[in-house]
PDB file of N, CA and C in Angstrom:
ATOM      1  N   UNK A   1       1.356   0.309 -10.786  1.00  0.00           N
ATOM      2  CA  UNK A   1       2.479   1.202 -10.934  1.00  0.00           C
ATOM      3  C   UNK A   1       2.976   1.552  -9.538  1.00  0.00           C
ATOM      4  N   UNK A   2       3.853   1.198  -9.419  1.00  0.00           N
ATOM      5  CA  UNK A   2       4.750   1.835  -8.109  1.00  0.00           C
ATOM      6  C   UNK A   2       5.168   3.405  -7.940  1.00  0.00           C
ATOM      7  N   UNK A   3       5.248   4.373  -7.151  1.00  0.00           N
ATOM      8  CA  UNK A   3       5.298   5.314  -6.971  1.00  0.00           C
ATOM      9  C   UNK A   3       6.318   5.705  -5.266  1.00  0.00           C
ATOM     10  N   UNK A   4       7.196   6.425  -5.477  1.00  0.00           N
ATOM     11  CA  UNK A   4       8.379   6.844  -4.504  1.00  0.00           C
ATOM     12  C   UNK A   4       8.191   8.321  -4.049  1.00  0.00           C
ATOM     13  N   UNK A   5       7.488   8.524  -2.546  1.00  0.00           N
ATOM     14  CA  UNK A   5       8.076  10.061  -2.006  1.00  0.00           C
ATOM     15  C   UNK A   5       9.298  10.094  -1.700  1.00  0.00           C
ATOM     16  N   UNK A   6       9.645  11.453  -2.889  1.00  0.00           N
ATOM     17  CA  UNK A   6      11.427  11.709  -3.034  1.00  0.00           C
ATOM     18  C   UNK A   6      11.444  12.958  -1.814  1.00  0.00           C
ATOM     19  N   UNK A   7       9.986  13.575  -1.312  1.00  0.00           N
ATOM     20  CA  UNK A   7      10.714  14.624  -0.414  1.00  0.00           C
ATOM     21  C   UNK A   7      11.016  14.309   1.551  1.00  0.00           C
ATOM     22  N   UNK A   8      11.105  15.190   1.897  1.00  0.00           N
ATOM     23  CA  UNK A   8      11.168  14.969   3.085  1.00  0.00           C
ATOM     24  C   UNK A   8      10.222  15.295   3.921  1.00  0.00           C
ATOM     25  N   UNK A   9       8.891  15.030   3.715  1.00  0.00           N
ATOM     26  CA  UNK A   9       7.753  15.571   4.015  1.00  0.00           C
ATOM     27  C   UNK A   9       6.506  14.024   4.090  1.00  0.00           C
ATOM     28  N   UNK A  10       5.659  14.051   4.928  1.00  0.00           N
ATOM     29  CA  UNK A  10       4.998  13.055   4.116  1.00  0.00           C
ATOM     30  C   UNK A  10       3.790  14.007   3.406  1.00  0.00           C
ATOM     31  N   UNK A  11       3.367  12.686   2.631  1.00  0.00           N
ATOM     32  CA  UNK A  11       2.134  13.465   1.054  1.00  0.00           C
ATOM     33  C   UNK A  11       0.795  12.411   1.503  1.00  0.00           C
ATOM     34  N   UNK A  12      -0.046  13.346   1.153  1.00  0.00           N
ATOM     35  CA  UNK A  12      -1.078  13.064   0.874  1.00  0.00           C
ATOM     36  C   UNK A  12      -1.458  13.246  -0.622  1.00  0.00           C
ATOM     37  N   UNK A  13      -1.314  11.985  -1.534  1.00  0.00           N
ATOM     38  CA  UNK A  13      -1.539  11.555  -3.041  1.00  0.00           C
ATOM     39  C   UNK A  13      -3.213  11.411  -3.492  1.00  0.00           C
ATOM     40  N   UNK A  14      -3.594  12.208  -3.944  1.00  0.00           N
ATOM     41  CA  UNK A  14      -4.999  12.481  -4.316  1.00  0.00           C
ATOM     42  C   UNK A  14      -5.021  11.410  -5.795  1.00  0.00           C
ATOM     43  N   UNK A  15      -6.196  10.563  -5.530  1.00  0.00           N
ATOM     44  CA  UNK A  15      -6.079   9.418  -6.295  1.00  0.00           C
ATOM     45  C   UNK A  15      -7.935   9.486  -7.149  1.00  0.00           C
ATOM     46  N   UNK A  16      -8.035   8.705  -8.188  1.00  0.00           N
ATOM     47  CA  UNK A  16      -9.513   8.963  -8.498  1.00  0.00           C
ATOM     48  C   UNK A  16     -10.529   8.538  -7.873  1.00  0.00           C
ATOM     49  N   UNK A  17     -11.501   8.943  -8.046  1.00  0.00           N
ATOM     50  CA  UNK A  17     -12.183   8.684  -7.107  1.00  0.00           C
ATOM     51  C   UNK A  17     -12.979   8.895  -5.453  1.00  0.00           C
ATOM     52  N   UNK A  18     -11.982  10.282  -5.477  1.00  0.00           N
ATOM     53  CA  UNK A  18     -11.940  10.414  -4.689  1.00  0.00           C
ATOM     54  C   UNK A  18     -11.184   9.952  -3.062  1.00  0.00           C
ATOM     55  N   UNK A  19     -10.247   8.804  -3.800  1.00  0.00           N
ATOM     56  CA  UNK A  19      -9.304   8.620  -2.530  1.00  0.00           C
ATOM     57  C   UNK A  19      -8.361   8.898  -2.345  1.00  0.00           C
ATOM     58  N   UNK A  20      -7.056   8.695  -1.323  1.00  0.00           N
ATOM     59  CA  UNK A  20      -5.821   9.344  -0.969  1.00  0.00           C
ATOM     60  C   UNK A  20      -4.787   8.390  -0.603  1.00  0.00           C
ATOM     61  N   UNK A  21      -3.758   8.565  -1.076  1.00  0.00           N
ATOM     62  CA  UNK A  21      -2.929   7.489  -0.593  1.00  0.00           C
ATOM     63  C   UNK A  21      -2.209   7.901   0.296  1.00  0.00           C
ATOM     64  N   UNK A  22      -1.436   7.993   1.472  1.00  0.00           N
ATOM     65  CA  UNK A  22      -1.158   8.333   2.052  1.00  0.00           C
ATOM     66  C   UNK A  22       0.513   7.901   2.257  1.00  0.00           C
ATOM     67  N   UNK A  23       1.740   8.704   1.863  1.00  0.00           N
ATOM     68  CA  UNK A  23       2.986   8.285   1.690  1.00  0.00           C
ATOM     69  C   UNK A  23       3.982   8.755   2.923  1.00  0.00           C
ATOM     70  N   UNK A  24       4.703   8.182   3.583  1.00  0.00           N
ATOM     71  CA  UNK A  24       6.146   8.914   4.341  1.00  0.00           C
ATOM     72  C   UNK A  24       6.810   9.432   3.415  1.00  0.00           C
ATOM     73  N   UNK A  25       7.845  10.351   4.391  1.00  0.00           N
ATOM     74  CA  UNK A  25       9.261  10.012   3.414  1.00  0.00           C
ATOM     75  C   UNK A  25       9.624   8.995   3.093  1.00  0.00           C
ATOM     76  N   UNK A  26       9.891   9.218   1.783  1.00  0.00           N
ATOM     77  CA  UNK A  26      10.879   8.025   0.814  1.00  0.00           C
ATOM     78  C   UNK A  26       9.652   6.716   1.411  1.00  0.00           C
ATOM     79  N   UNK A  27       8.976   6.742   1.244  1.00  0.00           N
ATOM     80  CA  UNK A  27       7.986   5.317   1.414  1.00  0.00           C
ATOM     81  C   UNK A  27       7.644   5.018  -0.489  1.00  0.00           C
ATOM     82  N   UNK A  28       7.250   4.111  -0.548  1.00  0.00           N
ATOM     83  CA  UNK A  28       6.485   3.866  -1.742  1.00  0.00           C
ATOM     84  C   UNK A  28       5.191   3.061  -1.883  1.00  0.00           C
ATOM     85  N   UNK A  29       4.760   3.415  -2.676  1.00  0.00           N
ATOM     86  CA  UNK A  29       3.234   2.998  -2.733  1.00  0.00           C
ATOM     87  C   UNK A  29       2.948   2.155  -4.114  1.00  0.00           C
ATOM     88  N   UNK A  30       1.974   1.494  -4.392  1.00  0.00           N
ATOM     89  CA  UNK A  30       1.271   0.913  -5.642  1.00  0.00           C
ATOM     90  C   UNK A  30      -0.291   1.797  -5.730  1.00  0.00           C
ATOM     91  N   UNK A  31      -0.101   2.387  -7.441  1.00  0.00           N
ATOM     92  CA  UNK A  31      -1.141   2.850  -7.938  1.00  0.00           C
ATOM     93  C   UNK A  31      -1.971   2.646  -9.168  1.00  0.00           C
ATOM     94  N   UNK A  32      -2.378   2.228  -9.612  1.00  0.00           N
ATOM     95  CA  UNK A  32      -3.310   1.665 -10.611  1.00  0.00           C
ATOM     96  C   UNK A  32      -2.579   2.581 -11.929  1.00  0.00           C
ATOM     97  N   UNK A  33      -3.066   1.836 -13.160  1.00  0.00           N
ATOM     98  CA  UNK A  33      -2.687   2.563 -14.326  1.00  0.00           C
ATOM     99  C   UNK A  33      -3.195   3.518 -14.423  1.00  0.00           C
ATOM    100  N   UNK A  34      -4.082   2.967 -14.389  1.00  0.00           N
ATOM    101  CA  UNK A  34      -5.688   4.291 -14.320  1.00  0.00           C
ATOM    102  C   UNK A  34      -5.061   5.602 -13.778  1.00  0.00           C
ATOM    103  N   UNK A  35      -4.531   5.357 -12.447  1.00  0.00           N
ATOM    104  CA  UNK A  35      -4.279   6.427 -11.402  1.00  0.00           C
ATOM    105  C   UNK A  35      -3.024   7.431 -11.824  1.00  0.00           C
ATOM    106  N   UNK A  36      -2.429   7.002 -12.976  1.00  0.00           N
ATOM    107  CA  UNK A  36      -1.455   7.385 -13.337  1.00  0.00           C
ATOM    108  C   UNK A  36      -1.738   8.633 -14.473  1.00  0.00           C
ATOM    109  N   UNK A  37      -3.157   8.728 -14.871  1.00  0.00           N
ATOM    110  CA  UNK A  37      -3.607   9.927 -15.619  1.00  0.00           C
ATOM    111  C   UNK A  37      -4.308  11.148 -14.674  1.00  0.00           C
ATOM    112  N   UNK A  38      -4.155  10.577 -13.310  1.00  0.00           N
ATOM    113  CA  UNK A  38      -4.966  11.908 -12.546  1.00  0.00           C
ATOM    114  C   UNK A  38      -4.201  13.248 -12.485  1.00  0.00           C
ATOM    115  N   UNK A  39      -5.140  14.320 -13.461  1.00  0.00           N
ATOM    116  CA  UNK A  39      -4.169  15.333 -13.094  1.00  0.00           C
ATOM    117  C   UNK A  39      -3.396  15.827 -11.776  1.00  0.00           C
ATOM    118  N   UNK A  40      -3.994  15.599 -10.696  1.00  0.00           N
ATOM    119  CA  UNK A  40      -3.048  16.240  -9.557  1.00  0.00           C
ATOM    120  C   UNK A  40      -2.428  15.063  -9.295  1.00  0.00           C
ATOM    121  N   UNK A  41      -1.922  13.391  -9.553  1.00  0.00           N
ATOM    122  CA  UNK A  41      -1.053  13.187  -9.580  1.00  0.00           C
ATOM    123  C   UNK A  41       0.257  13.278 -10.548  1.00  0.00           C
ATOM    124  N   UNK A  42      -0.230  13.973 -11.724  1.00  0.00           N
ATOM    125  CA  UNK A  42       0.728  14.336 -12.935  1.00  0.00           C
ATOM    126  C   UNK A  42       1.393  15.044 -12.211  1.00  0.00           C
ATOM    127  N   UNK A  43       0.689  16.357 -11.471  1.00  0.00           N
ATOM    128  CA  UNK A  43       1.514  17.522 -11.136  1.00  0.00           C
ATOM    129  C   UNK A  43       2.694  16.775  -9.921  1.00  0.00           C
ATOM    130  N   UNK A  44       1.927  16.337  -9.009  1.00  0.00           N
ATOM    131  CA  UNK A  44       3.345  15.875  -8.376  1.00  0.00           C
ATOM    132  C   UNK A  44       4.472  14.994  -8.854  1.00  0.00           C
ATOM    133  N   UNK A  45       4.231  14.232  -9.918  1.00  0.00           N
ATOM    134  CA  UNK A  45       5.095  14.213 -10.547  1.00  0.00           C
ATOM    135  C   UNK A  45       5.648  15.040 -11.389  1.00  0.00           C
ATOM    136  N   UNK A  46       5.702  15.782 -11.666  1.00  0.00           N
ATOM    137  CA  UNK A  46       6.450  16.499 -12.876  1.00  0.00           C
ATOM    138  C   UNK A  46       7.192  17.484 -11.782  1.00  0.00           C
ATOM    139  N   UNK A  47       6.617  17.928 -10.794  1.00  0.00           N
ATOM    140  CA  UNK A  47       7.430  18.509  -9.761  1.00  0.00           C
ATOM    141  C   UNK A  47       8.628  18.035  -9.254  1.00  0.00           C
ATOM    142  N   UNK A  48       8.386  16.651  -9.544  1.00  0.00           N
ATOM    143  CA  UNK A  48       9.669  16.275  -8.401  1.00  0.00           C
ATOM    144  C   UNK A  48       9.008  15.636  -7.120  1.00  0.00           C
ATOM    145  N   UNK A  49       7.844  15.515  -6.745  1.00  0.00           N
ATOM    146  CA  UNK A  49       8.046  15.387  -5.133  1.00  0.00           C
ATOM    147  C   UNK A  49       7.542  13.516  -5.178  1.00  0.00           C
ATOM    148  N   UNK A  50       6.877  13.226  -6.049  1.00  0.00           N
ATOM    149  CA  UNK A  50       6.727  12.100  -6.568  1.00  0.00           C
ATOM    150  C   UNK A  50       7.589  11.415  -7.789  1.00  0.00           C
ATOM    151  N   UNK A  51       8.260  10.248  -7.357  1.00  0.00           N
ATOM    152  CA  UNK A  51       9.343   9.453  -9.083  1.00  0.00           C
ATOM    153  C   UNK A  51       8.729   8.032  -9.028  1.00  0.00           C
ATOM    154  N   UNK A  52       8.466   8.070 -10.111  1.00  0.00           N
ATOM    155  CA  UNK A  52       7.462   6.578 -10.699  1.00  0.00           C
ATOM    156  C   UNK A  52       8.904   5.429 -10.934  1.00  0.00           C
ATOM    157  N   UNK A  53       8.686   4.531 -10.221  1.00  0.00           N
ATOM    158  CA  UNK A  53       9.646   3.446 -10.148  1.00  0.00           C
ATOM    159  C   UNK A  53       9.289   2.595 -11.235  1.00  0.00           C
ATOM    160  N   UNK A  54       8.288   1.992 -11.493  1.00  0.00           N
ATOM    161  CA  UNK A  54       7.512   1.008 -12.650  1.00  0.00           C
ATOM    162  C   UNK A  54       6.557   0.376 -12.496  1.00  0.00           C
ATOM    163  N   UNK A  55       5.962  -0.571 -13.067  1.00  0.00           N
ATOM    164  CA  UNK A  55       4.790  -0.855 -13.324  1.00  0.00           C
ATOM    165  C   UNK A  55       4.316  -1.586 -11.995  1.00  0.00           C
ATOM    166  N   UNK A  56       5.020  -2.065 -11.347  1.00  0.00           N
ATOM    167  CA  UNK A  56       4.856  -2.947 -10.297  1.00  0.00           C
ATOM    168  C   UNK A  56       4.586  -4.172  -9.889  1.00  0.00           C
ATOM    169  N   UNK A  57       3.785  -4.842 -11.269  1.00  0.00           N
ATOM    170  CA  UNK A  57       3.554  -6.498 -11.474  1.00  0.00           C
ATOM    171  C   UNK A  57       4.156  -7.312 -11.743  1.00  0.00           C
ATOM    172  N   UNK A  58       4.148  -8.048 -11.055  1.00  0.00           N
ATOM    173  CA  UNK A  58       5.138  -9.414 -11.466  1.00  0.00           C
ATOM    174  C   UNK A  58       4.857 -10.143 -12.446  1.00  0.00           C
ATOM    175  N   UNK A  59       5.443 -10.860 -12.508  1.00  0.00           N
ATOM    176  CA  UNK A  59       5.987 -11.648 -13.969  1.00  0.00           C
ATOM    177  C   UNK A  59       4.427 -12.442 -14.189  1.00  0.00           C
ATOM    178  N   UNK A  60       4.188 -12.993 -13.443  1.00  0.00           N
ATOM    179  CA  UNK A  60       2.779 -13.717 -13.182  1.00  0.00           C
ATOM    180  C   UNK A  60       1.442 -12.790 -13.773  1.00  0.00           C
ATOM    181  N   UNK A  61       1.760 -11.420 -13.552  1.00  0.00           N
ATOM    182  CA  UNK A  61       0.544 -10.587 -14.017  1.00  0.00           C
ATOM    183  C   UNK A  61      -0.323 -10.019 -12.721  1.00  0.00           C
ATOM    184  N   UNK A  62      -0.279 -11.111 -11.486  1.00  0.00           N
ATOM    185  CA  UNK A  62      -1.243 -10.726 -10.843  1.00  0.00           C
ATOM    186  C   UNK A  62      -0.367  -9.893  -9.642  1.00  0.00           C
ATOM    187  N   UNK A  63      -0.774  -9.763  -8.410  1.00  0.00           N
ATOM    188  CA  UNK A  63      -0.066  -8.698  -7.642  1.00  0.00           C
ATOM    189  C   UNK A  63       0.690  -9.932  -6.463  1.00  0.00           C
ATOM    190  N   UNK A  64       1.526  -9.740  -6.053  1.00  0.00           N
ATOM    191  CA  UNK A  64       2.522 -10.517  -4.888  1.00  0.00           C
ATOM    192  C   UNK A  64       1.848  -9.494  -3.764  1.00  0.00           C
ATOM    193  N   UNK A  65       1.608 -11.323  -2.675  1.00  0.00           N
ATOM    194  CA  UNK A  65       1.448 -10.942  -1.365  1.00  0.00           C
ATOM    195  C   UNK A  65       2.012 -11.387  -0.825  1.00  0.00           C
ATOM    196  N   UNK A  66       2.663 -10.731   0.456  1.00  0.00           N
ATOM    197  CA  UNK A  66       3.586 -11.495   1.682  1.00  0.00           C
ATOM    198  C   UNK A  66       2.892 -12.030   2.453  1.00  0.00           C
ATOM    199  N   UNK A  67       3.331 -13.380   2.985  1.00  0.00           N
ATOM    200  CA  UNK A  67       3.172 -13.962   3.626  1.00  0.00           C
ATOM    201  C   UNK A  67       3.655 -13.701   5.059  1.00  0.00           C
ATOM    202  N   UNK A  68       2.900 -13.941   6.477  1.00  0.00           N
ATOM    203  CA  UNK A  68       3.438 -13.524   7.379  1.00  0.00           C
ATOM    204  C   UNK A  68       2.846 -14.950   8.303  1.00  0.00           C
ATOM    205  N   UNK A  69       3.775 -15.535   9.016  1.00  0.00           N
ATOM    206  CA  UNK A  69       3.550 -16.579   9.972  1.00  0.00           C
ATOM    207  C   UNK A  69       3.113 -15.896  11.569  1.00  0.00           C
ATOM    208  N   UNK A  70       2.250 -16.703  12.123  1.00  0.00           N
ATOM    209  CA  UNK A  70       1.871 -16.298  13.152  1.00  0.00           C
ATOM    210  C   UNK A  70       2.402 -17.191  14.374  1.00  0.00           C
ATOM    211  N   UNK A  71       2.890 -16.518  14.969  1.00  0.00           N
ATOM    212  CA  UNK A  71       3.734 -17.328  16.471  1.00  0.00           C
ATOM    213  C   UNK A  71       2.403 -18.266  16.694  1.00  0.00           C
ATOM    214  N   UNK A  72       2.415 -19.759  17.167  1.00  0.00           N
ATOM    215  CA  UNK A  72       1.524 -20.500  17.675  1.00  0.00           C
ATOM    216  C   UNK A  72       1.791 -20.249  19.466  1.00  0.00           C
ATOM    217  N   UNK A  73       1.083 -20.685  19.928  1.00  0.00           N
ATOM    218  CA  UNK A  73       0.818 -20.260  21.237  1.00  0.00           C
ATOM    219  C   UNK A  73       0.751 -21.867  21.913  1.00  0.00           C
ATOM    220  N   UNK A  74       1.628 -22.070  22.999  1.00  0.00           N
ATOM    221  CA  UNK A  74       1.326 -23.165  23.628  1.00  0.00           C
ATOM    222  C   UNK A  74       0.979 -23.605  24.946  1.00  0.00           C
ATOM    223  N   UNK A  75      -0.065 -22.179  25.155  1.00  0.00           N
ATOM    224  CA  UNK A  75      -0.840 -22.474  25.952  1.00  0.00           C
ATOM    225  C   UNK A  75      -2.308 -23.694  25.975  1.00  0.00           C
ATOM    226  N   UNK A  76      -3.115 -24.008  26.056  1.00  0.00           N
ATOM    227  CA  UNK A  76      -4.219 -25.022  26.070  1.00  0.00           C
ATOM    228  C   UNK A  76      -5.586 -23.914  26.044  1.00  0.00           C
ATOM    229  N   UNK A  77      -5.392 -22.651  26.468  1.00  0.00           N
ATOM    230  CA  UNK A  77      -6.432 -22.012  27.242  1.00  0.00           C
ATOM    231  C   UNK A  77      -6.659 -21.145  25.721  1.00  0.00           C
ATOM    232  N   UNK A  78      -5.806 -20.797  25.229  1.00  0.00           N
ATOM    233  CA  UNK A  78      -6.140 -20.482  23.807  1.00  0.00           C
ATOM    234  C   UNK A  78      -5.951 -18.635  24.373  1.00  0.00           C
ATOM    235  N   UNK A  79      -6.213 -17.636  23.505  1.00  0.00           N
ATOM    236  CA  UNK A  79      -5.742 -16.051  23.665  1.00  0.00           C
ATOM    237  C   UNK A  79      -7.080 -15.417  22.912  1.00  0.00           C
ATOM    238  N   UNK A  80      -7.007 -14.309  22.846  1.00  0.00           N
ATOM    239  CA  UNK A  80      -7.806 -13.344  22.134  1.00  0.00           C
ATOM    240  C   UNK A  80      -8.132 -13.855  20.493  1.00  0.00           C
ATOM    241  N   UNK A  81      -6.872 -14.364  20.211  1.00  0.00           N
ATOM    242  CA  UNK A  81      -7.050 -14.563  18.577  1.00  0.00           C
ATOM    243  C   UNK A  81      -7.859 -15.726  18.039  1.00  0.00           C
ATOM    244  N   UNK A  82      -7.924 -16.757  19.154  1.00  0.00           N
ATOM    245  CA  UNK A  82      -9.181 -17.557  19.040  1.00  0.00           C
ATOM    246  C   UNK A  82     -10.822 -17.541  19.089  1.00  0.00           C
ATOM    247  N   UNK A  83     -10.956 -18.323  18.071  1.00  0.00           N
ATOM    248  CA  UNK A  83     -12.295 -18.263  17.926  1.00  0.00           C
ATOM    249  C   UNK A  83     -13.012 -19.080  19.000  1.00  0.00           C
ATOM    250  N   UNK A  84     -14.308 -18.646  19.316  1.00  0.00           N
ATOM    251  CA  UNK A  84     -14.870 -19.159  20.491  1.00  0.00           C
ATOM    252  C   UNK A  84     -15.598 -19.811  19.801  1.00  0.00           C
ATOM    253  N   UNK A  85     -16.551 -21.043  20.319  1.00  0.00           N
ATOM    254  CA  UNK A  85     -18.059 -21.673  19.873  1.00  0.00           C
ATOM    255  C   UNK A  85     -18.710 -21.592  21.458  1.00  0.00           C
ATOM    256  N   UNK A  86     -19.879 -21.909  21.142  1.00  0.00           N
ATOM    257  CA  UNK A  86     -20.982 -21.943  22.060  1.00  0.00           C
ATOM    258  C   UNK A  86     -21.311 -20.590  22.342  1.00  0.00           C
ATOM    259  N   UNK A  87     -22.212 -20.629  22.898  1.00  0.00           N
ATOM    260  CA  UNK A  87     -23.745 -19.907  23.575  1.00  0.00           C
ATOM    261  C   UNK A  87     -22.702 -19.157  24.405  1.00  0.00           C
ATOM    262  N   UNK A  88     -22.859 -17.481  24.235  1.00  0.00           N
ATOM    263  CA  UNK A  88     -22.411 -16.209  25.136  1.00  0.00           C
ATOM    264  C   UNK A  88     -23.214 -15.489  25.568  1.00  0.00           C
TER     265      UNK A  88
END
């Protein structure tokens, strides 16, 4: 389920379990169905400071991830993001 901070504040969204989601303004988040019966997220919704956009899954069922390409590097000497072998 997708979820929208409508205020101008950011929120800290108390989730089960004991965790927190953590929102900007006007940011939006994904929250479990489940998460959608926690009473103190009812209350922010029914307040207003939270508006439930929809379910959030795609057509597929499972969840969409972005893809992000990583600049290649054309150096020879290789950077931080390489993996080393041998004896350190």
């Amino acid at each position: 389920m997708e979820i929208k901070n409508t205020s101008k504040r950011p929120l800290k969204v108390p989730l089960p379990g004991g965790k927190t989601l953590f929102l900007g303004p006007g940011a939006k988040g994904n929250v479990s169905d489940k998460a959608s019966d926690h009473p103190p997220l009812e209350e922010l919704v029914e307040s207003g400071t939270i508006e439930v956009l929809g379910s959030g899954r795609s057509k597929s069922g499972g969840e969409s991830h972005v893809k992000t390409e990583v600049a290649s590097s054309s150096s020879s000497k290789g950077g931080p993001g390489m993996r080393r072998s041998g004896d350190r």
